[in-house]
Protein backbone atom coordinates (compact mmCIF):
# COMPACT_ATOMS: atom_id res chain seq x y z
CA UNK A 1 -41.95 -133.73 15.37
CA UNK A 2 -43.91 -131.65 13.41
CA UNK A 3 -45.06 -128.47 14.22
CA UNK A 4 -47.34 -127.30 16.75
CA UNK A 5 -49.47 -124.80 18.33
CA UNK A 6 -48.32 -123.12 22.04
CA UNK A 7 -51.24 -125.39 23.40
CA UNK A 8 -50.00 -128.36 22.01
CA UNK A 9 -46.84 -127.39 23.75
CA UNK A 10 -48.14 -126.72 26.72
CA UNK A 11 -50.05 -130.35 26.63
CA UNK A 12 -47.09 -132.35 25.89
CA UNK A 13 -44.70 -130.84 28.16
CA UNK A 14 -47.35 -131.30 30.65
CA UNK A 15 -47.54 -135.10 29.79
CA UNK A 16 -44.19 -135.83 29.58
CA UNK A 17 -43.23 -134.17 32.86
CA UNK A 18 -46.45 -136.46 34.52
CA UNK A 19 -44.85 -139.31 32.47
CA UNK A 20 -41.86 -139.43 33.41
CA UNK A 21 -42.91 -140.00 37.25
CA UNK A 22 -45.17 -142.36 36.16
CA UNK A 23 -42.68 -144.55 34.16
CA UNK A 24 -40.60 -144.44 37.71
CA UNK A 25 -43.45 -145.33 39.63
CA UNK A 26 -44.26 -148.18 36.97
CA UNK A 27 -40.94 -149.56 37.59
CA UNK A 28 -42.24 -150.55 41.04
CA UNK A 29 -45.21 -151.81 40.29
CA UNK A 30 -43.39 -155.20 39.83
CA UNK A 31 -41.89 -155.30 43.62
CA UNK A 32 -45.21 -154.56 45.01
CA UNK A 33 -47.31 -157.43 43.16
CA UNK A 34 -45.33 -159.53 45.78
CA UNK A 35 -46.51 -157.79 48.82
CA UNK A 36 -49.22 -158.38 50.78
CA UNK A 37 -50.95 -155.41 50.83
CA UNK A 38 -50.26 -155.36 46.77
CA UNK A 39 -49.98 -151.92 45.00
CA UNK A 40 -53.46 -150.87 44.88
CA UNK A 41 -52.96 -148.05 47.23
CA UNK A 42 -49.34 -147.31 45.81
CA UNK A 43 -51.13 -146.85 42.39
CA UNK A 44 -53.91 -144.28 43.67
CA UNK A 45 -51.11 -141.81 45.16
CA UNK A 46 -49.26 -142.46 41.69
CA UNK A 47 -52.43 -141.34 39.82
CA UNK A 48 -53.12 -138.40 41.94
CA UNK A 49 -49.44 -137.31 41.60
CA UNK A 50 -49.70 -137.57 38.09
CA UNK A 51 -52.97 -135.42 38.00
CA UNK A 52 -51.30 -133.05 40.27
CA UNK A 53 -48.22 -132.41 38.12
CA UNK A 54 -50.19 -131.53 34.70
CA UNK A 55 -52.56 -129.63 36.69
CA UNK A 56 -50.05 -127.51 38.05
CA UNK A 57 -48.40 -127.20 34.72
CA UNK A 58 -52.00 -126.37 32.50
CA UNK A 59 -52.60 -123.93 35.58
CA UNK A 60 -49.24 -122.53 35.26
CA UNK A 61 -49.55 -121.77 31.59
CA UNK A 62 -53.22 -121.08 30.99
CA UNK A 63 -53.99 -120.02 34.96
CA UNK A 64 -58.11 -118.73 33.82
CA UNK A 65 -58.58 -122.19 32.32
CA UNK A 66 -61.18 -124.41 34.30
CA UNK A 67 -60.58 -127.96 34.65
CA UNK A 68 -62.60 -131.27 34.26
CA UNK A 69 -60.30 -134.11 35.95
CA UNK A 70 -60.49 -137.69 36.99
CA UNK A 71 -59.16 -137.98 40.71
CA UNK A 72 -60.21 -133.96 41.37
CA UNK A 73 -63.42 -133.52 39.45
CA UNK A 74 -64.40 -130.11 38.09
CA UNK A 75 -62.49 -127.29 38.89
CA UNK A 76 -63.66 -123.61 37.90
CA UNK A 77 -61.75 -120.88 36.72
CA UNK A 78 -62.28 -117.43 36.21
CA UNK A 79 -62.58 -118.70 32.11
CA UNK A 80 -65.29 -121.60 32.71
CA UNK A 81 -65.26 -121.34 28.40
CA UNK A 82 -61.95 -123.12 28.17
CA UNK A 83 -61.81 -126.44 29.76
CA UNK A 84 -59.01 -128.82 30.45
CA UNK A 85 -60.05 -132.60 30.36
CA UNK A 86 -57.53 -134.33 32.12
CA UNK A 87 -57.24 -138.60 32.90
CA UNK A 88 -53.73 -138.66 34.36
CA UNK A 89 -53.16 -142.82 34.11
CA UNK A 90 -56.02 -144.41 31.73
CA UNK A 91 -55.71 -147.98 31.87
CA UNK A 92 -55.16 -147.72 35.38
CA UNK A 93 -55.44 -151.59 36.20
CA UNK A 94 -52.50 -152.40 33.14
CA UNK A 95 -50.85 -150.08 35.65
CA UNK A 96 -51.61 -152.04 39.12
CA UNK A 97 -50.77 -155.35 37.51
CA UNK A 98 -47.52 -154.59 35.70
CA UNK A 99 -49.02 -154.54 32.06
CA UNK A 100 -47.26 -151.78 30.17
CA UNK A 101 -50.24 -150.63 28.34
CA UNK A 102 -52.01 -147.56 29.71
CA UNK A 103 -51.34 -143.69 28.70
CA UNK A 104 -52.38 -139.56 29.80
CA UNK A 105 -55.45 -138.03 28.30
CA UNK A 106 -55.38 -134.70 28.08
CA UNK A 107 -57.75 -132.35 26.34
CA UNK A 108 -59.00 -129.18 25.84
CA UNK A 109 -62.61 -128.14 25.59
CA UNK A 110 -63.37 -124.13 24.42
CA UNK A 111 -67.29 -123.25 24.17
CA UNK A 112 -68.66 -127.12 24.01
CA UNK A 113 -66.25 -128.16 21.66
CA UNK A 114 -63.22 -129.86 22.02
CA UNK A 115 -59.98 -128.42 20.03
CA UNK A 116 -57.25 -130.13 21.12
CA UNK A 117 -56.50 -133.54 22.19
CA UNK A 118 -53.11 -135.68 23.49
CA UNK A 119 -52.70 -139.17 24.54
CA UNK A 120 -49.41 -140.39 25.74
CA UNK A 121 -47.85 -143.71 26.51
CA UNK A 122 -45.02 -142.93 28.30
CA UNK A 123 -43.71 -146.64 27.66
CA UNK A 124 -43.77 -147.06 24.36
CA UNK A 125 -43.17 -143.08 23.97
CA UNK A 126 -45.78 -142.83 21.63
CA UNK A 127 -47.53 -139.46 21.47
CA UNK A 128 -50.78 -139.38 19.51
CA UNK A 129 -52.19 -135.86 19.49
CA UNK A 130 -54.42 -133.08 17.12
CA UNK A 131 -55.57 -130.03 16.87
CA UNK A 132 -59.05 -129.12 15.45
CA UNK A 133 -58.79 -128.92 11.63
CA UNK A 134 -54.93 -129.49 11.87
CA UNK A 135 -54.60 -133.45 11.51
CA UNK A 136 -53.70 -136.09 13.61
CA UNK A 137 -50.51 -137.00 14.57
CA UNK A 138 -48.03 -139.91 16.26
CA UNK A 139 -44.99 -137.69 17.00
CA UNK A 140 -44.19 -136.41 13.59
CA UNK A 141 -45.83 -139.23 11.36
CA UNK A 142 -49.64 -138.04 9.86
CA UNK A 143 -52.69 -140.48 11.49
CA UNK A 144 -55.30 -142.14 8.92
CA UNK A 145 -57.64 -144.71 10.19
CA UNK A 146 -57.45 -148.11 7.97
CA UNK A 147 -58.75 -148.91 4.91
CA UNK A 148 -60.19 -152.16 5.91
CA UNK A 149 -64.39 -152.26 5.32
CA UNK A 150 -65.33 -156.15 6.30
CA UNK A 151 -65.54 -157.66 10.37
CA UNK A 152 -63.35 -160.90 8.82
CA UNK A 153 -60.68 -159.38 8.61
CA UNK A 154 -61.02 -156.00 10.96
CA UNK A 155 -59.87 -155.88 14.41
CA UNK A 156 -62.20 -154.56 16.90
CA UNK A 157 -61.82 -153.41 20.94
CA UNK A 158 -64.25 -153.08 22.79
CA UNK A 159 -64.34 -152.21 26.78
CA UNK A 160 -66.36 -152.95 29.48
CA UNK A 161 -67.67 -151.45 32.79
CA UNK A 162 -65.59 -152.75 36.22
CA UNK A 163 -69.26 -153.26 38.29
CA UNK A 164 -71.50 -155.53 37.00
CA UNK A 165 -74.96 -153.03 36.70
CA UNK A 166 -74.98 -153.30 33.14
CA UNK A 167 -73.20 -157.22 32.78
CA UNK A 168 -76.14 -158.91 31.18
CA UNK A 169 -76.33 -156.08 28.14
CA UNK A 170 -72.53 -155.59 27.87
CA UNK A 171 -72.87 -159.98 27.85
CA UNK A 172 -75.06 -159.65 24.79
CA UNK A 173 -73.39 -157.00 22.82
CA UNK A 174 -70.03 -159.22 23.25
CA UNK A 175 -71.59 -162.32 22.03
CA UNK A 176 -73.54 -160.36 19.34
CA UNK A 177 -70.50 -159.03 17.57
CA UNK A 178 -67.96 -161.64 18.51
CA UNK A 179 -70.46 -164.09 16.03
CA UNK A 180 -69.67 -161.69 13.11
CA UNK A 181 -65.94 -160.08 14.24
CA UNK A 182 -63.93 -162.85 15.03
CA UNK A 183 -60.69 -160.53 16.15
CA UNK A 184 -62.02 -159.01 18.88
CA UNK A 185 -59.27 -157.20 21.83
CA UNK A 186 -60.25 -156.46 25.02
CA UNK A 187 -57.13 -153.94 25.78
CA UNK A 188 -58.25 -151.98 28.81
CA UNK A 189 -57.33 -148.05 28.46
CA UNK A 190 -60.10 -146.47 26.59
CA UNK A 191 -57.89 -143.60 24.86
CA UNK A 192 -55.59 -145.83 23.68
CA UNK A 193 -58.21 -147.36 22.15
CA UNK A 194 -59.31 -144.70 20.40
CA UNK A 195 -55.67 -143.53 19.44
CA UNK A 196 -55.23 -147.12 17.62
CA UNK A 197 -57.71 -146.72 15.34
CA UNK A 198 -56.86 -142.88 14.55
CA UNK A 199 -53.47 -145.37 13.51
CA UNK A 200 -55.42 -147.39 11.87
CA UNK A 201 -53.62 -150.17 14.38
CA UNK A 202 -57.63 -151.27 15.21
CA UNK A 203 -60.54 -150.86 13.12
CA UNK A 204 -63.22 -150.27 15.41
CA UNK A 205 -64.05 -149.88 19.34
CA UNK A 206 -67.40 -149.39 21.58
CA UNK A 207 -67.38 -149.09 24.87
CA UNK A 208 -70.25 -148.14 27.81
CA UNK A 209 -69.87 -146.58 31.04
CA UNK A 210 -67.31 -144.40 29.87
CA UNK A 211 -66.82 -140.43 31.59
CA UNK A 212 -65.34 -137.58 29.21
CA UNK A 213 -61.91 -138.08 30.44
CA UNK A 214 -61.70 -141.56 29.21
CA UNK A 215 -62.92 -140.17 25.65
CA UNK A 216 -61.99 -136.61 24.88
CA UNK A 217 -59.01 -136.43 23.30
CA UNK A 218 -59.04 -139.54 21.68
CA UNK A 219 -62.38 -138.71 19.81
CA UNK A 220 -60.58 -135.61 18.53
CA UNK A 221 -57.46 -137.78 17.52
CA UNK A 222 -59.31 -140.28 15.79
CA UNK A 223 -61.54 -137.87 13.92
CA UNK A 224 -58.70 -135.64 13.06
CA UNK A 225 -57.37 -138.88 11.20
CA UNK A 226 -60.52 -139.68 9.28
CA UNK A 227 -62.59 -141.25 11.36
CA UNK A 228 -66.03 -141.47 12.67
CA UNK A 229 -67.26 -141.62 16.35
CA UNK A 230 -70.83 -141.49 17.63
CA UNK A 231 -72.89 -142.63 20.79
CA UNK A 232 -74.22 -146.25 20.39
CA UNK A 233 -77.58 -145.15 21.22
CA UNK A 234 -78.60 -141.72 19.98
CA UNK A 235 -77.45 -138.54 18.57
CA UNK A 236 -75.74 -137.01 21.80
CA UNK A 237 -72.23 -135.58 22.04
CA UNK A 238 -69.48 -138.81 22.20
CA UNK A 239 -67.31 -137.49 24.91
CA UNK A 240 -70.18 -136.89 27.35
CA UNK A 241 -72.88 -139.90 26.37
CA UNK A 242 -71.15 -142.39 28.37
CA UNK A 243 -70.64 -144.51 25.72
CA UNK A 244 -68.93 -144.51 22.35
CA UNK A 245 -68.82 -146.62 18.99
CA UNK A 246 -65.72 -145.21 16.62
CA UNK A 247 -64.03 -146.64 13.33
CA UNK A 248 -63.31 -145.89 10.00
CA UNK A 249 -66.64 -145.16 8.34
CA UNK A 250 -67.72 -148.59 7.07
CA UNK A 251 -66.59 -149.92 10.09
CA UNK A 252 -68.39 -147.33 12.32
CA UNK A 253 -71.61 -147.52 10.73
CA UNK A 254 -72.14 -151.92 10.24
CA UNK A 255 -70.82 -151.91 13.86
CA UNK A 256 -73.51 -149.44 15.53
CA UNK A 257 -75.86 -151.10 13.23
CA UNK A 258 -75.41 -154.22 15.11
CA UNK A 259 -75.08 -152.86 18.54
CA UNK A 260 -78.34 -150.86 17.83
CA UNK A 261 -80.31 -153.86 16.35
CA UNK A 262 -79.97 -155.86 19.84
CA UNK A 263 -81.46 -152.56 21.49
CA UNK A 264 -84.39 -153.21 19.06
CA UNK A 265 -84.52 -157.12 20.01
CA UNK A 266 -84.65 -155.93 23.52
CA UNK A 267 -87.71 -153.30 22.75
CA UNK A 268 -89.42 -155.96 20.91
């Protein structure tokens, strides 16, 4: 692995420990899809364990920090300038139904502006993380987005919201770019998402209805690797506009051109 910072050491010991109950807890997912009651309720405690364990490890190590969490919400410290943004299981329905793809987000924020990032999948013990200015990295092996610039032959995830508010423009986007990307991946854990293309595994990714969580680390990840990230609509911060449009740059840029021309044709 190559070498890192004491906050990046603090972050991935914090991850592994969390992962490492998840993974057990994963293992009996399976028994409970069976079950009557199913493992919906099995999967919350799991989650909240997992947020538990890297709070108590960030809060161990850094114990001013604040923290910005998933299950627990905001938590204030005596140093509300440094912020830990913490998902403990992203992809949290891969979880409930067996499907080994979902991961830990965990980030930190200092004055606004997010300087280090981690996401783990415990599974597949892949560990995508960066530091501000440092690179992006998959354990020791350097992150660069792809060099692919066309939709034929890019691959392209996209997410979308569990409630059905915003169906009908989430409905159009879809169609709109499945008519000009034809491999399109639905994969269901946001970070990951974003991780992938700081791999250069996908191309590009938009989502809506996303909270900072779901997006702050990986944003950092995937422009610590060369990419670009923006909000779909306007010029606000990524991680906290709810919704997010990432790639390499050509990518990027033709694919919030066509998300922003149906916003236009709606207008109109």
């Amino acid at each position: 692995m190559a070498a890192m910072s004491p906050i990046m050491n603090i972050m991935v010991k914090a991850a592994e420990k969390a992962g490492r109950n998840l993974s057990r807890d994963f293992g009996e997912v399976e028994n409970l899809q069976v079950s009557r009651k199913g493992p919906a309720n099995f999967v919350t405690a799991a989650d909240k364990r997992a947020e538990e364990i890297i709070f108590e490890e960030l809060k161990k190590a850094r114990p001013t920090y604040s923290f910005l969490m998933e299950e627990s919400g905001e938590v204030k410290g005596e140093d509300t300038d440094y912020v830990w943004i913490i998902d403990p299981l992203d992809g949290t329905h891969n979880f409930m139904h067996g499907i080994p793809h979902w991961c830990i987000s965990i980030a930190l924020e200092v004055k606004g502006r997010i300087e280090a990032g981690l996401v783990y999948d415990p599974i597949k013990d892949e560990m995508f993380r960066a530091e501000r200015s440092g690179g992006a990295f998959m354990r020791s092996q350097r992150l660069r987005v792809s060099s692919r610039n066309n939709f034929e032959s890019a691959f392209i995830a996209f997410g979308s919201a569990m409630d059905n508010k915003n169906y009908a423009e989430y409905a159009n986007e879809f169609t709109k770019i499945a008519h000009i990307a034809p491999n399109l991946r639905r994969f269901g854990a946001a970070a990951l998402d974003l991780a992938y293309v700081a791999a250069g595994r996908l191309d590009g990714y938009w989502e809506r209805g996303l909270h900072p969580w779901d997006a702050a680390a990986g944003v950092l990840i995937l422009k610590e690797a060369g990419g670009f990230v923006s909000s779909i609509d306007n010029e606000e911060n990524p991680v906290y506009s709810r919704n997010i449009v990432a790639g390499n740059q050509p990518i990027q840029q033709d694919l919030k051109k066509a998300l922003k021309s149906l916003s236009k044709e709606k207008a109109a």
